[in-house]
N, C-alpha and C. Protein backbone atom coordinates (compact mmCIF):
# COMPACT_ATOMS: atom_id res chain seq x y z
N UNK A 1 0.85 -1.17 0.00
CA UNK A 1 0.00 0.00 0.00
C UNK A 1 0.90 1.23 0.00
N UNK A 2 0.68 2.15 -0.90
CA UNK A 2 1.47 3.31 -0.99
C UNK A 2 0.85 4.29 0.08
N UNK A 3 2.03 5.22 0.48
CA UNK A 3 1.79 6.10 1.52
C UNK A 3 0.46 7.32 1.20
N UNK A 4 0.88 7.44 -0.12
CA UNK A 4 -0.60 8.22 -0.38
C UNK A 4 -2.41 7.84 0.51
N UNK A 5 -2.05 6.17 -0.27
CA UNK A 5 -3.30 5.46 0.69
C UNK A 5 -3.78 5.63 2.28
N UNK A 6 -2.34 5.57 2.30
CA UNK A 6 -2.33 5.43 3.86
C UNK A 6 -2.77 6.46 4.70
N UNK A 7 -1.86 7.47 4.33
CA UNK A 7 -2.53 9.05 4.44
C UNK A 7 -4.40 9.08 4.48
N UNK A 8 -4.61 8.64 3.38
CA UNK A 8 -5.75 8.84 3.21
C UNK A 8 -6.64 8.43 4.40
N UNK A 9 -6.14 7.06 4.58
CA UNK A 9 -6.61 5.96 5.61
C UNK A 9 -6.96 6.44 6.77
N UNK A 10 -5.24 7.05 7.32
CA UNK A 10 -5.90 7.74 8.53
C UNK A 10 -6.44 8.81 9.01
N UNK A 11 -6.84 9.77 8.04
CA UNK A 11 -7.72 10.73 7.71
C UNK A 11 -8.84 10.37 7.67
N UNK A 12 -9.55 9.74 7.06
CA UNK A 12 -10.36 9.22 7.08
C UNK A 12 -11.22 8.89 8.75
N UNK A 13 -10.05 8.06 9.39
CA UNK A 13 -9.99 7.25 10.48
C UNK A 13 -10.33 7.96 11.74
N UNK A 14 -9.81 9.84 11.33
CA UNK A 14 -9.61 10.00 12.66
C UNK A 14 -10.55 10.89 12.08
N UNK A 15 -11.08 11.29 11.32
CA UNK A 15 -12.82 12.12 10.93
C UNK A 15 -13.29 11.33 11.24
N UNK A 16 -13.64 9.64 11.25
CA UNK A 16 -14.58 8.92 11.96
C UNK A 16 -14.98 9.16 13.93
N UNK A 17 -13.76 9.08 13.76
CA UNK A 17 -13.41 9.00 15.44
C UNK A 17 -13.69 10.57 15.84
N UNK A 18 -13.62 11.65 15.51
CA UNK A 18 -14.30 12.61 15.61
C UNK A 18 -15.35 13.26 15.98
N UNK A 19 -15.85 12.45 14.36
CA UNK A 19 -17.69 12.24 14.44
C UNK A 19 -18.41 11.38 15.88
N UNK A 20 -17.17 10.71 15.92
CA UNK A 20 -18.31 10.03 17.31
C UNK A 20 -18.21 10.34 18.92
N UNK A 21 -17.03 11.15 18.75
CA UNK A 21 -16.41 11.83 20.07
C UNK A 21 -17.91 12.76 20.15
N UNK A 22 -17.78 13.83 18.90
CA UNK A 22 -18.70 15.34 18.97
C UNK A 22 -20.32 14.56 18.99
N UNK A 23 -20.66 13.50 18.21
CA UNK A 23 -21.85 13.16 18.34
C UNK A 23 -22.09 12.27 20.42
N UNK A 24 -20.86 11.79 20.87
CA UNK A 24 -21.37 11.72 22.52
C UNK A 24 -21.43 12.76 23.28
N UNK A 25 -21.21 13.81 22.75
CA UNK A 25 -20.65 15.15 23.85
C UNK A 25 -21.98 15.47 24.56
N UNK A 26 -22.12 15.73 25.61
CA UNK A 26 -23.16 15.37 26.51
C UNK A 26 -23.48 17.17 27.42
N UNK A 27 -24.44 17.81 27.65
CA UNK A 27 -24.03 19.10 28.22
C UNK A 27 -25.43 19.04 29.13
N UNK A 28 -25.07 19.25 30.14
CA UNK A 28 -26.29 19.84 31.36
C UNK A 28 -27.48 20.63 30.73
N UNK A 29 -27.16 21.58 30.11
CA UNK A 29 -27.64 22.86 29.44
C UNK A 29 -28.95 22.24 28.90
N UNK A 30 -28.63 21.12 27.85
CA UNK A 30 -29.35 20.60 27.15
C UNK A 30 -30.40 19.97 27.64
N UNK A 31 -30.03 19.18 28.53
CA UNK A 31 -31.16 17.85 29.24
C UNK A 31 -31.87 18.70 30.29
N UNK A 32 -31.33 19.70 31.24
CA UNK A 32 -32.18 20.06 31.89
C UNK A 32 -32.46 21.47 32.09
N UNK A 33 -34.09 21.58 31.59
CA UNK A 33 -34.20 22.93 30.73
C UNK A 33 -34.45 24.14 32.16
N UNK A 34 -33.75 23.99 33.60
CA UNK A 34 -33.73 24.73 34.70
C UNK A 34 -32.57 24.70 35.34
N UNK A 35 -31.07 24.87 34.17
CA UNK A 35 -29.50 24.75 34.68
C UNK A 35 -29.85 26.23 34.69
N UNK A 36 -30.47 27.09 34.14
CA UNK A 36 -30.09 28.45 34.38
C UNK A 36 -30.92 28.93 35.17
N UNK A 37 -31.56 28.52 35.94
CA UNK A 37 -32.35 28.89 37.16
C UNK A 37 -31.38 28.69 38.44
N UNK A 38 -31.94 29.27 39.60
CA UNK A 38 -31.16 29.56 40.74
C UNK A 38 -32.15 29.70 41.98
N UNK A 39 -31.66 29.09 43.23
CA UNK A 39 -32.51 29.12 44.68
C UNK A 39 -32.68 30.54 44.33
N UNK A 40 -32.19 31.80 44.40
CA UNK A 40 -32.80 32.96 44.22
C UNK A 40 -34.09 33.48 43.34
N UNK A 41 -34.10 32.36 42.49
CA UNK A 41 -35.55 32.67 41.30
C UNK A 41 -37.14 32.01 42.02
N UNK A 42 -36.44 31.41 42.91
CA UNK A 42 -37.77 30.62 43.84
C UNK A 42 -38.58 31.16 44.89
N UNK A 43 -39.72 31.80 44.94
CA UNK A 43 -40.02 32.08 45.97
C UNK A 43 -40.38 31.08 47.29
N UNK A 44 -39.87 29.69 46.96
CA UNK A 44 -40.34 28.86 48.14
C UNK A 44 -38.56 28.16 48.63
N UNK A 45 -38.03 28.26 49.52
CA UNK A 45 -37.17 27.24 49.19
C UNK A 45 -36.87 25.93 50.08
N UNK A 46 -38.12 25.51 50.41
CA UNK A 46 -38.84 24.07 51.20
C UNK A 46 -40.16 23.59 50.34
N UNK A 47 -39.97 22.23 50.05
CA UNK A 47 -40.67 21.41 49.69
C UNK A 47 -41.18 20.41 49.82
N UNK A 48 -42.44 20.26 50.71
CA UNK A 48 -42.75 18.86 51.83
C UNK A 48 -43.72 17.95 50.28
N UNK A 49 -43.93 16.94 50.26
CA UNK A 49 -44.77 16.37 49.37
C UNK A 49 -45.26 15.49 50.38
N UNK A 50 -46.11 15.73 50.60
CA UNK A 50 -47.29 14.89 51.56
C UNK A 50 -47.72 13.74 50.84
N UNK A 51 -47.52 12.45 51.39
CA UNK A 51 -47.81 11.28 51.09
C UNK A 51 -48.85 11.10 50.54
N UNK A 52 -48.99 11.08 49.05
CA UNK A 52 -49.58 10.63 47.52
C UNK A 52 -51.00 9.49 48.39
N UNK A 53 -51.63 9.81 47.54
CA UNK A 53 -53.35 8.87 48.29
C UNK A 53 -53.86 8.51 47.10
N UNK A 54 -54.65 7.34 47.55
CA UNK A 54 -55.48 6.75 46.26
C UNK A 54 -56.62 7.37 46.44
N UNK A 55 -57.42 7.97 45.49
CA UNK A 55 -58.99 8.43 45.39
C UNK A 55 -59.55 7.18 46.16
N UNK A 56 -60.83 8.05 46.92
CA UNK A 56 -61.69 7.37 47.38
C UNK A 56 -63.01 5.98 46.77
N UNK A 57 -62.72 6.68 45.45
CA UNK A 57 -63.67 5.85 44.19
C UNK A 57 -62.86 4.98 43.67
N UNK A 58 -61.47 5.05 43.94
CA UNK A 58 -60.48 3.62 43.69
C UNK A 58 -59.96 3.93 42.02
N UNK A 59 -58.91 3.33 41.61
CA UNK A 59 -58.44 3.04 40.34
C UNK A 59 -59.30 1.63 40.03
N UNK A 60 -58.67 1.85 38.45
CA UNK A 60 -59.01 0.46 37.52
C UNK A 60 -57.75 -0.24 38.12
N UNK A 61 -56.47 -0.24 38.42
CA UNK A 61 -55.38 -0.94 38.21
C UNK A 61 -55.61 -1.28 40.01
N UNK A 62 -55.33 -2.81 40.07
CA UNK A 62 -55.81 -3.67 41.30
C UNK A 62 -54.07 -4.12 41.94
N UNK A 63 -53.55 -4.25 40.92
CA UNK A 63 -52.20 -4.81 41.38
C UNK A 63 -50.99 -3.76 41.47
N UNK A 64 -51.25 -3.87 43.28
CA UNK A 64 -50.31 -2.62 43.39
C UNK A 64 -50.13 -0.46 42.85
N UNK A 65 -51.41 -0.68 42.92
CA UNK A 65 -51.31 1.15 43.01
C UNK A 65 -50.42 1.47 43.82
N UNK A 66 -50.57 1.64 45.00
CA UNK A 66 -49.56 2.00 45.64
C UNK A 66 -48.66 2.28 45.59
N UNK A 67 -48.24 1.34 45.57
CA UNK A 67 -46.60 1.15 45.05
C UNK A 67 -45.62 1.96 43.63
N UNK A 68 -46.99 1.93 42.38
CA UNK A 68 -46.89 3.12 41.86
C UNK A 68 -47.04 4.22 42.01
N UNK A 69 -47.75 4.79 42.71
CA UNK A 69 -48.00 6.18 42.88
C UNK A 69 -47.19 6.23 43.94
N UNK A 70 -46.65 5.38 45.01
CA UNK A 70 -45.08 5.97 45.76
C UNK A 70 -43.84 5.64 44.79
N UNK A 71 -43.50 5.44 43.77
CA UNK A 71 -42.74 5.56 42.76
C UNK A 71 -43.02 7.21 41.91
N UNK A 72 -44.22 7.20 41.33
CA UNK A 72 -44.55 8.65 40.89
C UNK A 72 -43.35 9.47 41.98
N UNK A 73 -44.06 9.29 43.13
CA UNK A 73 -44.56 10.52 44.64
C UNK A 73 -42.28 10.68 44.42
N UNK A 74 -41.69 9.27 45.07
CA UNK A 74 -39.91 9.14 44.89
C UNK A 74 -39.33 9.98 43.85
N UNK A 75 -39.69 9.50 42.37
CA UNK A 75 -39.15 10.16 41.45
C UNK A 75 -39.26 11.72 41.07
N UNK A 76 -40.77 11.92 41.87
CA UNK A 76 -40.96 13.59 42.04
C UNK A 76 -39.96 14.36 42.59
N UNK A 77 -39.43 13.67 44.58
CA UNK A 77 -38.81 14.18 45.06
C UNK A 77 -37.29 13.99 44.53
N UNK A 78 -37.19 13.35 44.02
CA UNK A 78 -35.87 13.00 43.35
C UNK A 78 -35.15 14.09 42.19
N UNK A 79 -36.41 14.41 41.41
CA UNK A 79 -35.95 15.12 40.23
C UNK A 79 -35.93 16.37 40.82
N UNK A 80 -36.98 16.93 41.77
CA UNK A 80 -36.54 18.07 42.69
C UNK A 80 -35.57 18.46 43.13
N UNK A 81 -34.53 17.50 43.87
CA UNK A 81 -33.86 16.98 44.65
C UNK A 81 -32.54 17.86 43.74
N UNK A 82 -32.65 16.80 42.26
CA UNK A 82 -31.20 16.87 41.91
C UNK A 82 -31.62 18.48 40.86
N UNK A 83 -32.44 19.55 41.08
CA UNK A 83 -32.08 20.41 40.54
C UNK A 83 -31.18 21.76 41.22
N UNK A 84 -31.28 21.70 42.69
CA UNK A 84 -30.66 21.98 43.50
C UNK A 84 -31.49 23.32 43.68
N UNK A 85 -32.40 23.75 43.35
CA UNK A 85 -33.08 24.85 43.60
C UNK A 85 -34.20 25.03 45.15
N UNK A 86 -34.26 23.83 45.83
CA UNK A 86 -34.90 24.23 46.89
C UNK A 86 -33.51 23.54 48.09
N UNK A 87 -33.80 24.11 48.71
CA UNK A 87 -32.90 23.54 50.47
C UNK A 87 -33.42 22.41 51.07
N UNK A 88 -34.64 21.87 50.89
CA UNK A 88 -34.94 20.83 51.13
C UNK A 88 -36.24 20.18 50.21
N UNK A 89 -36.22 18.81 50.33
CA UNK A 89 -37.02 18.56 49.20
C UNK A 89 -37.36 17.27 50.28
N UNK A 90 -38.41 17.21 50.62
CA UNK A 90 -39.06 16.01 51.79
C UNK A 90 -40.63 15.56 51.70
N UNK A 91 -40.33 13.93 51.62
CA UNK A 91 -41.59 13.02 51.89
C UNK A 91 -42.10 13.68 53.33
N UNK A 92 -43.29 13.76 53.65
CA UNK A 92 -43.87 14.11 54.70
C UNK A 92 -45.40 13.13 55.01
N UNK A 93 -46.17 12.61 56.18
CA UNK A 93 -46.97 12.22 56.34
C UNK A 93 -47.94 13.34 56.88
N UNK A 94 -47.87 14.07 57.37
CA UNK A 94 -48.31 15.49 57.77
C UNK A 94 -47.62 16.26 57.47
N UNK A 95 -48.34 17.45 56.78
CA UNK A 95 -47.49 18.55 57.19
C UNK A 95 -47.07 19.87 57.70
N UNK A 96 -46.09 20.71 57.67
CA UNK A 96 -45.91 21.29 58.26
C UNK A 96 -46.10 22.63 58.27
N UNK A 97 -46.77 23.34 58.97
CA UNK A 97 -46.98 25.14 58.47
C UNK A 97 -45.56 26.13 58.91
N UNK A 98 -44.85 26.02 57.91
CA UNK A 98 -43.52 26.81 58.01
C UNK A 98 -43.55 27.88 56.62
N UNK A 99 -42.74 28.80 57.05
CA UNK A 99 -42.58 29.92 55.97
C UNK A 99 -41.80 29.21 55.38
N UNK A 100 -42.27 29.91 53.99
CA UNK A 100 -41.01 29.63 52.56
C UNK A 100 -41.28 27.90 51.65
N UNK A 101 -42.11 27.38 52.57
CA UNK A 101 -42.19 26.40 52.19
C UNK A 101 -43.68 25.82 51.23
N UNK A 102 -43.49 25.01 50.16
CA UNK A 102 -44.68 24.83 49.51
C UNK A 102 -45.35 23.30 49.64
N UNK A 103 -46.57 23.29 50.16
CA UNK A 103 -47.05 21.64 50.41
C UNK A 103 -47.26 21.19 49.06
N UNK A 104 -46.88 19.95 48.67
CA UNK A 104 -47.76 19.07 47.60
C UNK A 104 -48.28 18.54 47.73
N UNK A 105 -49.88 18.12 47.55
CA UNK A 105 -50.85 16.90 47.53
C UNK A 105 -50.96 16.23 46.42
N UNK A 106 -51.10 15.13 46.41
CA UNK A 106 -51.29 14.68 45.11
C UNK A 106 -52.45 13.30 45.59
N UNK A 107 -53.49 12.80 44.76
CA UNK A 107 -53.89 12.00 44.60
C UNK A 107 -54.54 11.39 43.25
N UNK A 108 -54.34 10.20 43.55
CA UNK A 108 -54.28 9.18 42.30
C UNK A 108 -55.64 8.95 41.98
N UNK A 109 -55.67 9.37 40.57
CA UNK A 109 -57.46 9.36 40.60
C UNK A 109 -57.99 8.52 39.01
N UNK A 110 -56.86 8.05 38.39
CA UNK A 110 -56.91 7.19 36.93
C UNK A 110 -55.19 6.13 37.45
N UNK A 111 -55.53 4.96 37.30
CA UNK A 111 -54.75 4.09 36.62
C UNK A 111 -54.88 2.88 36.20
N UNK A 112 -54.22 2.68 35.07
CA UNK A 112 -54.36 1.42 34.31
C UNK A 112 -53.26 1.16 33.70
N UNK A 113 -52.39 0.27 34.30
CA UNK A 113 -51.34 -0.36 33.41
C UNK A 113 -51.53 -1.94 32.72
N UNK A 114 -51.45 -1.85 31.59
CA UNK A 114 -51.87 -3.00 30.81
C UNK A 114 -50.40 -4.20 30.95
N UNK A 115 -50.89 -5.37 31.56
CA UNK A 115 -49.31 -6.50 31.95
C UNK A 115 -49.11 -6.88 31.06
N UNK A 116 -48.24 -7.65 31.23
CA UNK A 116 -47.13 -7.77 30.29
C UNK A 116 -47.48 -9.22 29.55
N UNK A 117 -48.41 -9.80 30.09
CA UNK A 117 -48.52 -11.43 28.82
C UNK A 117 -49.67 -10.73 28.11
N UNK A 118 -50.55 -9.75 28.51
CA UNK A 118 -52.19 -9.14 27.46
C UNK A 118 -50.73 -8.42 26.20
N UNK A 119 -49.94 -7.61 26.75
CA UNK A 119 -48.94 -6.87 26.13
C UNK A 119 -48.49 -7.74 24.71
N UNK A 120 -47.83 -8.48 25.60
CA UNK A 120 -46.91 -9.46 24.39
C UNK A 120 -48.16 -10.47 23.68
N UNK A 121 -49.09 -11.23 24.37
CA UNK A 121 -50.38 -11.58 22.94
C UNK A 121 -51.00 -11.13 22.43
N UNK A 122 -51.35 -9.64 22.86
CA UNK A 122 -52.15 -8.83 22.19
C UNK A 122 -51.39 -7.41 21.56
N UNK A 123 -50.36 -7.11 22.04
CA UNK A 123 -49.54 -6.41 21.62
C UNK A 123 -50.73 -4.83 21.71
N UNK A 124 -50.36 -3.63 20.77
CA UNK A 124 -51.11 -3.09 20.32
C UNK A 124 -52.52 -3.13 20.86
N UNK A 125 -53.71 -3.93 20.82
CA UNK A 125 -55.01 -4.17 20.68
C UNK A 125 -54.99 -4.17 21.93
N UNK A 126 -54.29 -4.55 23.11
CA UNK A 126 -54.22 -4.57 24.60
C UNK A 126 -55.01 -3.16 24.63
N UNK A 127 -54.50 -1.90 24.47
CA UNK A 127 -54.67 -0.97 24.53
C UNK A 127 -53.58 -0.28 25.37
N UNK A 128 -54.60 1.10 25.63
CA UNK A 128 -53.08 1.97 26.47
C UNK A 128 -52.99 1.64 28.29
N UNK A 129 -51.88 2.00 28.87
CA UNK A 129 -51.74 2.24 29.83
C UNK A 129 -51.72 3.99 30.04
N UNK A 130 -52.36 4.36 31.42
CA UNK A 130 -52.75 5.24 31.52
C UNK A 130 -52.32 5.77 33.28
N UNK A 131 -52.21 6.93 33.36
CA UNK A 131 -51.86 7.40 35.12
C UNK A 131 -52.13 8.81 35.19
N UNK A 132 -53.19 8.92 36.15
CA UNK A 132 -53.37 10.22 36.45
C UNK A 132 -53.75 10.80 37.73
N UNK A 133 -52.61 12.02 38.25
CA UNK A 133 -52.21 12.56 39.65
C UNK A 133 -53.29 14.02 39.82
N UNK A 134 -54.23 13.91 40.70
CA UNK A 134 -54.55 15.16 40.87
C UNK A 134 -53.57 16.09 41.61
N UNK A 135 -53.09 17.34 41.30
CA UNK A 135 -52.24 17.57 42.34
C UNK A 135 -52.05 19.27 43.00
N UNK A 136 -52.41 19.15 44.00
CA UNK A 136 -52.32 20.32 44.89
C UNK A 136 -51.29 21.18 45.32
N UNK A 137 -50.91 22.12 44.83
CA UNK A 137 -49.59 22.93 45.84
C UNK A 137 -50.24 24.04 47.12
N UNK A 138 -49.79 24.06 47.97
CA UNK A 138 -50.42 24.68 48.91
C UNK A 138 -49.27 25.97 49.65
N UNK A 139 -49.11 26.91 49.67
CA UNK A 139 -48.37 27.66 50.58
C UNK A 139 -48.38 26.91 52.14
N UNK A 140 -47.69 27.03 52.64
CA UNK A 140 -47.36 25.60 53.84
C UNK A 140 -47.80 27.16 54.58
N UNK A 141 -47.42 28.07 54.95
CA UNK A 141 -47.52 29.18 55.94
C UNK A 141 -48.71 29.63 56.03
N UNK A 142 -49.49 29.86 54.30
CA UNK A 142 -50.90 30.51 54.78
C UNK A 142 -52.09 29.47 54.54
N UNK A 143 -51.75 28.73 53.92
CA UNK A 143 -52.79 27.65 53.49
C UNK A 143 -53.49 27.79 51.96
N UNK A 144 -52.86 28.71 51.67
CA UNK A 144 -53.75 29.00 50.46
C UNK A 144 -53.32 28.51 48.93
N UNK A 145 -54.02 27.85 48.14
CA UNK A 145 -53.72 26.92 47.31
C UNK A 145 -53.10 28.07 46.19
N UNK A 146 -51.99 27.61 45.96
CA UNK A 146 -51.13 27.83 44.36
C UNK A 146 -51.54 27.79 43.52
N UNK A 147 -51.93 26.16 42.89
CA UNK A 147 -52.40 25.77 41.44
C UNK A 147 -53.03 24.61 41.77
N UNK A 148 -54.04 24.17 41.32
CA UNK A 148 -54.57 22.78 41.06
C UNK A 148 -54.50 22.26 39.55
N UNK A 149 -53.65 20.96 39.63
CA UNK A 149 -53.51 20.40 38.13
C UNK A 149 -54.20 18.91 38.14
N UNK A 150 -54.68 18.46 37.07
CA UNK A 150 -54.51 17.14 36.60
C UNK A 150 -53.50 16.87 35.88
N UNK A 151 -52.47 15.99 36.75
CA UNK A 151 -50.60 15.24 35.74
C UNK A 151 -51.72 13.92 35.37
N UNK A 152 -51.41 13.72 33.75
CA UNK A 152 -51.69 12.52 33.18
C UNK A 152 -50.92 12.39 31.99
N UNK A 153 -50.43 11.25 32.06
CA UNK A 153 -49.68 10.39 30.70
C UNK A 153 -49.99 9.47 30.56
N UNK A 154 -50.12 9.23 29.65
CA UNK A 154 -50.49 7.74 29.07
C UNK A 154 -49.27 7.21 27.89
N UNK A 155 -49.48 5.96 27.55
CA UNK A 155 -48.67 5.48 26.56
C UNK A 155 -49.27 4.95 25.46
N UNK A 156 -48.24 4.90 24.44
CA UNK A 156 -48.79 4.50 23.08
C UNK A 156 -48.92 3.25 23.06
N UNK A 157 -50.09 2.59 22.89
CA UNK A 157 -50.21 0.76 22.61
C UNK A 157 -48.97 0.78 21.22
N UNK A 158 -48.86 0.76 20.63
CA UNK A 158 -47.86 0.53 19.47
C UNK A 158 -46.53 0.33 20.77
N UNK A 159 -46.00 1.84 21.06
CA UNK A 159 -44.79 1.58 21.70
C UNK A 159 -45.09 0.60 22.63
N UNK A 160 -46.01 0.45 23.29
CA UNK A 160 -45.91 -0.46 24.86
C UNK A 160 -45.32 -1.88 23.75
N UNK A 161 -46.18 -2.28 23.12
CA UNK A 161 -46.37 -3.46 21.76
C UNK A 161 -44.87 -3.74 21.98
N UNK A 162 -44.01 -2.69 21.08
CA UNK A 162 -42.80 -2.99 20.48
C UNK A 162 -41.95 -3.32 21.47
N UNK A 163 -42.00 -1.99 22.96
CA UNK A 163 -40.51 -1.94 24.06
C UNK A 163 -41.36 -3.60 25.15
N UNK A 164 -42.22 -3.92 24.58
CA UNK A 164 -42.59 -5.21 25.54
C UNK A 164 -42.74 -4.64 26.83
N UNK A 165 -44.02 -3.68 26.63
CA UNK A 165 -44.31 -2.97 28.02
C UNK A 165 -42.99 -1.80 28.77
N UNK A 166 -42.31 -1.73 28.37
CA UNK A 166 -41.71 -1.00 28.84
C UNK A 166 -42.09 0.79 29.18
N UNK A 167 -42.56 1.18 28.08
CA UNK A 167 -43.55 2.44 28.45
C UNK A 167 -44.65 2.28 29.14
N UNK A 168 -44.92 1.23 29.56
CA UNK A 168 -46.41 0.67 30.07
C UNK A 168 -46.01 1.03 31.73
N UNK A 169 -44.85 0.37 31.99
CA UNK A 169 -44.02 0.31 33.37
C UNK A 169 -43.39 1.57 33.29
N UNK A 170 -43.04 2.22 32.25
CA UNK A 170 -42.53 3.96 32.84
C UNK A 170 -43.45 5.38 33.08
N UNK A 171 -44.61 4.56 33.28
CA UNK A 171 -45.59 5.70 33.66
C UNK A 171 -45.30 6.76 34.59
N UNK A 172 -44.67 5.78 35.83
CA UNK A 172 -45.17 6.26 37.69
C UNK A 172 -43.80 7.44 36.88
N UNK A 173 -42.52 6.94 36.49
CA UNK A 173 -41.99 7.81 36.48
C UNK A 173 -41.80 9.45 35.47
N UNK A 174 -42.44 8.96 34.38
CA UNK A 174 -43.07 10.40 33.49
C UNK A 174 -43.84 10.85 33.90
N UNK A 175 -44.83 10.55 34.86
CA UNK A 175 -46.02 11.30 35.74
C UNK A 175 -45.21 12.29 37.00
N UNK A 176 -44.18 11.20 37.53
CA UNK A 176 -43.69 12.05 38.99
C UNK A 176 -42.67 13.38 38.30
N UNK A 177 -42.08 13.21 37.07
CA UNK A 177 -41.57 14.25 36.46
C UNK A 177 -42.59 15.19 36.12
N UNK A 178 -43.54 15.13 35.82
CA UNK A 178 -44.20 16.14 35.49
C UNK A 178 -45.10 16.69 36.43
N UNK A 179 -44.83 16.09 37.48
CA UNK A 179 -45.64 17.06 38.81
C UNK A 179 -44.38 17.61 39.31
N UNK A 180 -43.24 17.81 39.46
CA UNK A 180 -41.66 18.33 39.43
C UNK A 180 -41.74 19.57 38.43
N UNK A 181 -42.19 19.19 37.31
CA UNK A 181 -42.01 20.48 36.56
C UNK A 181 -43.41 21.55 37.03
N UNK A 182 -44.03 20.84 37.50
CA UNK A 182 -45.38 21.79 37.95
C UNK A 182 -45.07 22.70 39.00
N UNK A 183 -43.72 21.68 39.92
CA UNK A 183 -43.82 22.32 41.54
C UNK A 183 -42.63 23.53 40.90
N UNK A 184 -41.51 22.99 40.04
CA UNK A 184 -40.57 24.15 39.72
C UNK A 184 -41.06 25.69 39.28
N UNK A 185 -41.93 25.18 37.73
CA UNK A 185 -42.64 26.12 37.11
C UNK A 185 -44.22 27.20 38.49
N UNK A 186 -44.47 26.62 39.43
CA UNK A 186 -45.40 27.39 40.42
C UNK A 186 -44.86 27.86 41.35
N UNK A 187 -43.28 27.52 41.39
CA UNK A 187 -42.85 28.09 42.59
C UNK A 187 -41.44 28.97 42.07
N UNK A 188 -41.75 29.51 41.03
CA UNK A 188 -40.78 30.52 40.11
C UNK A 188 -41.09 31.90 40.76
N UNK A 189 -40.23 32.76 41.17
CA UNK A 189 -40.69 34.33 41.13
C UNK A 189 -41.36 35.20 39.64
């Protein structure tokens, strides 16, 4: 092989290797759309989330609510947690009337996750899985309610079909993210 080739070769070689360095490059900025926010932009900087409840009229889903909606309730305080914008971010069973601080209620008032053998024989035709959080923010000091939302996601029967339930089972946690973006976005100055 003449050196010309070769040249070529590793030119080639190291524009590959390039391309795949700049295509992993990974930046905060990007993934989380509150890196340029700051404890100073918050008017609350305590966050109790009062232990998540099942509606009184019950869900469709029999196996284990609970357990999902304290997955939701975890991943809420979690994504809170790691944005670093409140001083504390806490599960609570009661709570507490302190300044600065914002209560969350949430209760579970839709779920239906479709399992995983209806999934894989019926794929698709199973239908969707579904989760939905009523959810309360409360000023912890005066009592007086913030915002009232309905958080609901559901999934695509196609995708549940293809990832073999896997969007079916990532409900609790796209639901508890999006009561996180509710508590960030209501408790903005």
């Amino acid at each position: 092989m003449n050196s010309r080739v070769r040249l070529l070769m590793c030119v080639a070689g190291f524009m590959c290797m390039l391309l795949v360095v700049s295509a992993c490059h990974h930046n905060d900025v990007d993934t989380n759309p509150y890196a340029k926010l700051s404890k100073a932009d918050m008017k609350y900087q305590n966050v109790q989330l009062v232990n998540f409840t099942i509606s009184p009229t019950g869900v469709q889903e029999t196996d284990n609510p609970q357990g999902l909606l304290a997955e939701a309730q975890s991943t809420c305080a979690a994504a809170l947690t790691d944005t670093k914008l409140f001083d504390s971010v806490k599960s609570v069973s009661s709570p507490e009337q302190t300044s600065s601080t914002l209560t969350v209620r949430g209760e579970l008032t839709r779920l239906r996750i479709v399992g995983g053998g209806a999934r894989f024989w019926l794929g698709g035709m199973a239908g969707k899985s579904e989760m939905a959080v009523y959810v309360k923010l409360i000023d912890a000091s005066t009592g007086q309610v913030i915002t009232e939302r309905d958080i609901r996601d559901d999934s695509n029967p196609t995708a549940g079909a293809y990832s073999m339930g896997a969007s079916d089972r990532a409900l609790p946690v796209s639901v508890g993210n999006l009561i996180a973006d509710l508590v960030i976005n209501a408790s903005r100055k």
